[in-house]
Structure formats: C-alpha cells, structure tokens
C-alpha atoms as a PDB file:
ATOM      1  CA  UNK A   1      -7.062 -18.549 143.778  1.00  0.00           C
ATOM      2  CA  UNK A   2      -4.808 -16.240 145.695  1.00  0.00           C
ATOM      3  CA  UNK A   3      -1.578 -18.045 144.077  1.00  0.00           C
ATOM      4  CA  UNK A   4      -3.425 -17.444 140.696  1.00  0.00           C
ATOM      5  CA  UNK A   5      -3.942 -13.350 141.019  1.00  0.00           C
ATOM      6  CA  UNK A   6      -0.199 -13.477 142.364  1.00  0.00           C
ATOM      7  CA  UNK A   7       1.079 -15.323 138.960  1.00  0.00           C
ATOM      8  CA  UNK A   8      -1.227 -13.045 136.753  1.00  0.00           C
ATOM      9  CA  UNK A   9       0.439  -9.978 138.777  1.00  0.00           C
ATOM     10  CA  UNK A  10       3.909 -10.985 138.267  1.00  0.00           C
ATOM     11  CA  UNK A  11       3.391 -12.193 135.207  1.00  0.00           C
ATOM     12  CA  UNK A  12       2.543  -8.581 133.814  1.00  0.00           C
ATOM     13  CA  UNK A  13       4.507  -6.794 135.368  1.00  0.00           C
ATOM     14  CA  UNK A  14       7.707  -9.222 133.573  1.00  0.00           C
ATOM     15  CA  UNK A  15       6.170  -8.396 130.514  1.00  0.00           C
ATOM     16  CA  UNK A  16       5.640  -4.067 131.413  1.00  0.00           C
ATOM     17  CA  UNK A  17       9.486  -4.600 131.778  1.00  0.00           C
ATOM     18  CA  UNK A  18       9.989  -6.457 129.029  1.00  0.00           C
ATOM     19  CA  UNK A  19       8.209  -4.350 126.601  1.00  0.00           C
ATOM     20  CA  UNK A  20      10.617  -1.288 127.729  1.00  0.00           C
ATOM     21  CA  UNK A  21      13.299  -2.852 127.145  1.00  0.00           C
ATOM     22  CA  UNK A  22      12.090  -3.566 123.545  1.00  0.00           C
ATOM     23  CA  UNK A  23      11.615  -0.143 123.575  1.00  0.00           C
ATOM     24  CA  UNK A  24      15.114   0.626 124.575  1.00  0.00           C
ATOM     25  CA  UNK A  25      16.415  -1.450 122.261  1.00  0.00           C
ATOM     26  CA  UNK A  26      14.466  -0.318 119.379  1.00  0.00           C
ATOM     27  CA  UNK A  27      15.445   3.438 120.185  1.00  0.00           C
ATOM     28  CA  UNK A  28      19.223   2.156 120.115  1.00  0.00           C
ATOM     29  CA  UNK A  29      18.657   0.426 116.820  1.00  0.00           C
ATOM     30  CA  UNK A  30      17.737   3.709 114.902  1.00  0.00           C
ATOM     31  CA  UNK A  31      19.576   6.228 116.883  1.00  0.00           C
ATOM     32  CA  UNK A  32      23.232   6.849 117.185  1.00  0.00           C
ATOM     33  CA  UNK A  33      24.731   7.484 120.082  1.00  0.00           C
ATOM     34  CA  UNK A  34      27.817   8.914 122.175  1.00  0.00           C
ATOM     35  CA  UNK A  35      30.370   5.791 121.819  1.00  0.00           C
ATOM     36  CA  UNK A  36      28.819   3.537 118.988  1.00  0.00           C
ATOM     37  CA  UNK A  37      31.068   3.446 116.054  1.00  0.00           C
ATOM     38  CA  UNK A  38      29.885   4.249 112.606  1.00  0.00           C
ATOM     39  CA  UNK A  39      31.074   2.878 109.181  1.00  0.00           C
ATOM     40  CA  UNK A  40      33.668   4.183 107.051  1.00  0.00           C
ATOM     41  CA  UNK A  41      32.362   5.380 103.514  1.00  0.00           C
ATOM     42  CA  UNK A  42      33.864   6.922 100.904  1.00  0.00           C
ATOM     43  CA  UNK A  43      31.691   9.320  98.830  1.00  0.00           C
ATOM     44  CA  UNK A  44      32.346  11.899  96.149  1.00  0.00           C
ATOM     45  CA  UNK A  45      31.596  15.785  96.872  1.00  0.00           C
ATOM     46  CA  UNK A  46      28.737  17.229  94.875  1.00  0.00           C
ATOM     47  CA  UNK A  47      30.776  20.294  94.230  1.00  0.00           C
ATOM     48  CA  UNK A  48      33.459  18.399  93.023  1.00  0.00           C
ATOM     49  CA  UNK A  49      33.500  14.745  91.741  1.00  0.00           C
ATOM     50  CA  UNK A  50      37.189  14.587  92.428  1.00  0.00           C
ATOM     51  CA  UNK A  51      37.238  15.570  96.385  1.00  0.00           C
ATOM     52  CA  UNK A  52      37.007  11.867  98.215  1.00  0.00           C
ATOM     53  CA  UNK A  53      35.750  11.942 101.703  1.00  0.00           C
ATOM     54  CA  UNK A  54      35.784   9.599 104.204  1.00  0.00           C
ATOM     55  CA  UNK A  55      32.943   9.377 106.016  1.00  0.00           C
ATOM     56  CA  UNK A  56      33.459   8.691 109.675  1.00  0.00           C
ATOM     57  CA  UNK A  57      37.820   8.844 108.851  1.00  0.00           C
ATOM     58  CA  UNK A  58      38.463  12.131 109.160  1.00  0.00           C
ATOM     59  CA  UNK A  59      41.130  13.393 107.992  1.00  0.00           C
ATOM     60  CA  UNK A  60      41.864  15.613 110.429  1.00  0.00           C
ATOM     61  CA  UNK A  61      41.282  14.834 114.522  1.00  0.00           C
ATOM     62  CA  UNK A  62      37.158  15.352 114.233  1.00  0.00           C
ATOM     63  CA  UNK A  63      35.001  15.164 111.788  1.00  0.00           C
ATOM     64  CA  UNK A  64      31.480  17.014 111.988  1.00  0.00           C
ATOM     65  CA  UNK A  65      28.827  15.158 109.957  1.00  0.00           C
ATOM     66  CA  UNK A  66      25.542  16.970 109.293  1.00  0.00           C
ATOM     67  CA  UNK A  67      23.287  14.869 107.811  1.00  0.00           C
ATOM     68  CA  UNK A  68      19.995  16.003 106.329  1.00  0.00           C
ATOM     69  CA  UNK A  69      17.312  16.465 103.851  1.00  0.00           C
ATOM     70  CA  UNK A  70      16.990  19.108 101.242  1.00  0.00           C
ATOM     71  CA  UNK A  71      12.928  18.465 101.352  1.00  0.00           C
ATOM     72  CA  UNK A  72      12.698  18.845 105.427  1.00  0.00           C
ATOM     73  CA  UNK A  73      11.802  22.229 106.794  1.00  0.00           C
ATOM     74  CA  UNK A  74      13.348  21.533 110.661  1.00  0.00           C
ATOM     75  CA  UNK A  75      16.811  21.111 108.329  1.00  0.00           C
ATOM     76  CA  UNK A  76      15.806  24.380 106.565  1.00  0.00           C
ATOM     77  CA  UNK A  77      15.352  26.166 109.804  1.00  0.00           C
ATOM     78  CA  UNK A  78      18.717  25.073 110.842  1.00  0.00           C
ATOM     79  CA  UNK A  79      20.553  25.941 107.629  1.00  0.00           C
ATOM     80  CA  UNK A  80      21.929  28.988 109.106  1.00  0.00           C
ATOM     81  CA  UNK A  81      23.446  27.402 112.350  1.00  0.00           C
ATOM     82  CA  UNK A  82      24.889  24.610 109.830  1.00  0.00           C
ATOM     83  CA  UNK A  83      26.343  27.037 107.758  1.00  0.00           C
ATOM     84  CA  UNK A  84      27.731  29.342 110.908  1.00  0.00           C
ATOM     85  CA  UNK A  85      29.601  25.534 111.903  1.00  0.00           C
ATOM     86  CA  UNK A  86      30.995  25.000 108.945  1.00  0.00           C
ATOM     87  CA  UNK A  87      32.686  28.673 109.629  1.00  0.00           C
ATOM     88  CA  UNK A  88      34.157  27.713 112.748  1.00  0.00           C
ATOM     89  CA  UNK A  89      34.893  24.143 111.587  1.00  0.00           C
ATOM     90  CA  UNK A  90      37.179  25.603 108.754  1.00  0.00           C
ATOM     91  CA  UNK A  91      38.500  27.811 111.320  1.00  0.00           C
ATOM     92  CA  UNK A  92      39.636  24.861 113.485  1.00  0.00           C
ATOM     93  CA  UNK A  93      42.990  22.903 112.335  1.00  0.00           C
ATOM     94  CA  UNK A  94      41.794  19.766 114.074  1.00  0.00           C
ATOM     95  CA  UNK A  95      37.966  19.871 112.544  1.00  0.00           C
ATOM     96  CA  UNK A  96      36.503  19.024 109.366  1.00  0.00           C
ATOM     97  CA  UNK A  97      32.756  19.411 108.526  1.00  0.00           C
ATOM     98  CA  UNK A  98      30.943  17.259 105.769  1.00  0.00           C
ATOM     99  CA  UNK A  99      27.286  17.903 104.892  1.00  0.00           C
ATOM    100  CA  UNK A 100      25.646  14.705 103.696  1.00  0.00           C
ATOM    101  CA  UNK A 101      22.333  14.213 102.054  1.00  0.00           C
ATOM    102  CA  UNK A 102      19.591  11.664 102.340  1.00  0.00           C
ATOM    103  CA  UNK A 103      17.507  12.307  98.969  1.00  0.00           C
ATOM    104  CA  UNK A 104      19.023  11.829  95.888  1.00  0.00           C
ATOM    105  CA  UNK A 105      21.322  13.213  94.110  1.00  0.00           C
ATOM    106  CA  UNK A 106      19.131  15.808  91.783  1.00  0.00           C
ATOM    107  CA  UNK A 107      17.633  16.969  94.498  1.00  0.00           C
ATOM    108  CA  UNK A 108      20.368  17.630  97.004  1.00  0.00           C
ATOM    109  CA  UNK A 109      22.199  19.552  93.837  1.00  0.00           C
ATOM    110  CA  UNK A 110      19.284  21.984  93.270  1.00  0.00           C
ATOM    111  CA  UNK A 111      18.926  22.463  97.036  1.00  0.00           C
ATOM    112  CA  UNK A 112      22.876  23.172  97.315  1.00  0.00           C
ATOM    113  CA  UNK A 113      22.502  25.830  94.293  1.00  0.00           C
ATOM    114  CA  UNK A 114      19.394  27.240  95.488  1.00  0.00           C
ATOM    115  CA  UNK A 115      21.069  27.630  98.849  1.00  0.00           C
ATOM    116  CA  UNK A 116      24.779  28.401  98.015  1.00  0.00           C
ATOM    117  CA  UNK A 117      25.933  26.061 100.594  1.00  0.00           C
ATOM    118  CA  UNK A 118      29.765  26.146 101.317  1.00  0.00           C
ATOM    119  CA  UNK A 119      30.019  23.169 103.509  1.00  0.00           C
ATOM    120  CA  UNK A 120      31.174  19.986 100.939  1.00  0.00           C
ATOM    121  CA  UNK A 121      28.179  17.646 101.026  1.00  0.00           C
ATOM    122  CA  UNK A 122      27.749  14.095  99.978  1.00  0.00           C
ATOM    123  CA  UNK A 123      24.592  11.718  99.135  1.00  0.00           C
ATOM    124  CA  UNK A 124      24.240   8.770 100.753  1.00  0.00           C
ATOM    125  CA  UNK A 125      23.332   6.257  98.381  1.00  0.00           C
ATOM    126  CA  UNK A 126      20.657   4.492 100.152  1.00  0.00           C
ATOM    127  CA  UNK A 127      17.854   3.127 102.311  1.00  0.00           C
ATOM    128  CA  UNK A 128      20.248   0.702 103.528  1.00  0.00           C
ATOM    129  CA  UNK A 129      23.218   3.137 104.502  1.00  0.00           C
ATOM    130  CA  UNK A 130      20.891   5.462 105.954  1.00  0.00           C
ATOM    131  CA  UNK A 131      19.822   2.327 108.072  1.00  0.00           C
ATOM    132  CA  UNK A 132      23.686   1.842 108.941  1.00  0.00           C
ATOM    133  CA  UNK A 133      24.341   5.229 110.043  1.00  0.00           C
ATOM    134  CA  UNK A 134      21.396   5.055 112.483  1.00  0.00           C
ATOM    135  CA  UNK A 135      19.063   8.100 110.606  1.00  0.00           C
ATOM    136  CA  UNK A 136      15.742   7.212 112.077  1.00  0.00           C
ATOM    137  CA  UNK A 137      15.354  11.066 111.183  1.00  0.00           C
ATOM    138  CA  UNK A 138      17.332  14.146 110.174  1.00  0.00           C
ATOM    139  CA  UNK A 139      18.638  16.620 110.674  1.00  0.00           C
ATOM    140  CA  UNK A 140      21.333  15.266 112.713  1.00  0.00           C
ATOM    141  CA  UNK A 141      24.935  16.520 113.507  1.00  0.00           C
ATOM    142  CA  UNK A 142      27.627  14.060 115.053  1.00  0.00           C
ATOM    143  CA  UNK A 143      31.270  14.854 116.101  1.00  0.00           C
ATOM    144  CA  UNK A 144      33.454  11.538 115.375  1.00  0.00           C
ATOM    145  CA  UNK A 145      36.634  11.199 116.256  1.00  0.00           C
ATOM    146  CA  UNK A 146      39.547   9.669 114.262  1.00  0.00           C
ATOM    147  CA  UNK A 147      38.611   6.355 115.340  1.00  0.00           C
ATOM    148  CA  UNK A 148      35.190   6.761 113.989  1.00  0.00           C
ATOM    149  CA  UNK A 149      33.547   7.024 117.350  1.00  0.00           C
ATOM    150  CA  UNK A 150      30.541   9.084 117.987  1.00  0.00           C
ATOM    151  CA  UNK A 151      31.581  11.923 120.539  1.00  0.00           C
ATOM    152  CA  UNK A 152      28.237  14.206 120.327  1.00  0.00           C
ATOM    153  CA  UNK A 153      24.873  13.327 118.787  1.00  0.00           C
ATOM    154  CA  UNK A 154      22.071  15.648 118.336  1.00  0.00           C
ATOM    155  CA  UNK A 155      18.782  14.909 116.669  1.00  0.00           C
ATOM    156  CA  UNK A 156      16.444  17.389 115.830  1.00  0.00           C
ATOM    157  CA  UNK A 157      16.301  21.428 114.713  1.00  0.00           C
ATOM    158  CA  UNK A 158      19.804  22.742 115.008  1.00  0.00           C
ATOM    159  CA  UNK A 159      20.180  25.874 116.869  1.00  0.00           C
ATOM    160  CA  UNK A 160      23.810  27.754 118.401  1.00  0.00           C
ATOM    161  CA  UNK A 161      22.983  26.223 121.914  1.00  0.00           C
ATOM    162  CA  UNK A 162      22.587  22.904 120.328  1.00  0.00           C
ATOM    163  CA  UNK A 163      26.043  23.028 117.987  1.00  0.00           C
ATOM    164  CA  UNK A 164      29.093  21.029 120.274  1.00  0.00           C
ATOM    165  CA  UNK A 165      31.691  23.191 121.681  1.00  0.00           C
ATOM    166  CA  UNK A 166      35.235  21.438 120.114  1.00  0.00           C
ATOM    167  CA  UNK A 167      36.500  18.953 121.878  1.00  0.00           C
ATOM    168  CA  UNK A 168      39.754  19.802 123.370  1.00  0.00           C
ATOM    169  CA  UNK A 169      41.781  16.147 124.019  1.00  0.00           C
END
C-alpha cells in the first residue's frame, strides 16, 4: 500500500513537471525571442510598390520591425511611440524601421491614410508567415541584427520606456 501512494506521488508530480514544460515549449513556439533567428522576406512597401524590403536583412546594421494590426486598439494606443521610433530610427545611420501589417492589404492602406503614417509598412501575406515570425499577438517591436537575429523583443502596448535604446556594437 505504502509503495502504491509513493508511485501515485511521484508519478504526479513527473507529470506537474511535464505539463510546464509543455507549457514552456508552447510559449517558445508562438513567441519570439532574444537570439532565435527569423526568416528573410521580401515584401513590397504600401507607399510604394517599387521600394523592396527585406524583412529580417536589413540593410543597414539593425532593423526595427513593428508589427501590428490596423483593427487592434493596444497598437492604436501605441501609434504615437511607433511613430516617435521611426523619428529616431531615420535619425540613426545604422537603423532602419519597417512597419508591417497583419490584416490585409485594404485594410492596412485605409489605416495608413487615415493615420498618415511615415514609417514604410508591409503586409504579411498570411496565416502561415504570421505563424513563422512567431505573432501569437501584436503589437510587437523586434530589433534584428544583420544576421537576422532577434536582439530585443517586446510584446504588448508600446510605450517610450518600452522602445530599445540602440544597440551600440
């Protein structure tokens, strides 16, 4: 009997541990993170069809990548920070800044006209790259480097205290 309770007591507390780690892994499935790589895409600019960007290449050292949603009020709210970024990004010779849009494309256009956003913004073009990106939600801003290496990650409303500092290497 005793031998029994001690199996049924080990037993869950394996599987408490296990199903944190499933946890763990789950949260690293959907959620980028300082040091993962992300894929290099090339997309068109809304405001002009002829401007290629890279996606996760930048041209310069860093690349800042806001991704968002026209439709989401916490990317609303942080419009203003965004935009303040994109000021200092242009600002910075080693820094590029690329807006990029999970709805489609009607909808980000009449958001970037209603808003008379500056930064250059691109649509992703799918479930399946928002999937590869690891955009469980938005917004979300990421500094890569020019290897395409996650350097910052933030998920969530944008505020000044939450916008990276530029790295200095």
């Amino acid at each position: 009997m005793f031998i029994a309770a001690a199996t049924c007591i080990w037993l869950a507390a394996g599987n408490r541990n296990l199903k944190g780690q499933l946890a763990e892994v789950r949260h690293d499935l959907q959620y980028a993170k300082v040091g993962d790589w992300l894929p290099v895409t090339e997309l068109a600019t809304l405001q002009d069809s002829e401007r290629r960007i890279r996606l996760a290449a930048p041209a310069k050292n860093f690349q800042i990548l806001y991704f968002y949603s026209p439709t989401c009020k916490y990317c609303e709210a942080s419009s203003p920070h965004v935009q303040r970024l994109y000021r200092q990004a242009q600002n910075n010779p080693r820094t590029e800044m690329v807006a990029v849009s999970v709805a489609d494309v009607s909808t980000t256009r009449e958001h970037l006209v209603k808003s008379e956003s500056e930064v250059p913004t691109v649509v992703l073009p799918g479930e399946r790259e928002r999937w590869v990106y690891k955009l469980a939600r938005v917004p979300a801003l990421f500094v890569v480097d020019d290897a395409g290496r996650v350097e910052f990650a933030h998920y969530g409303l944008i505020s000044d205290r939450d916008v990276p500092s530029y790295p200095t290497r």
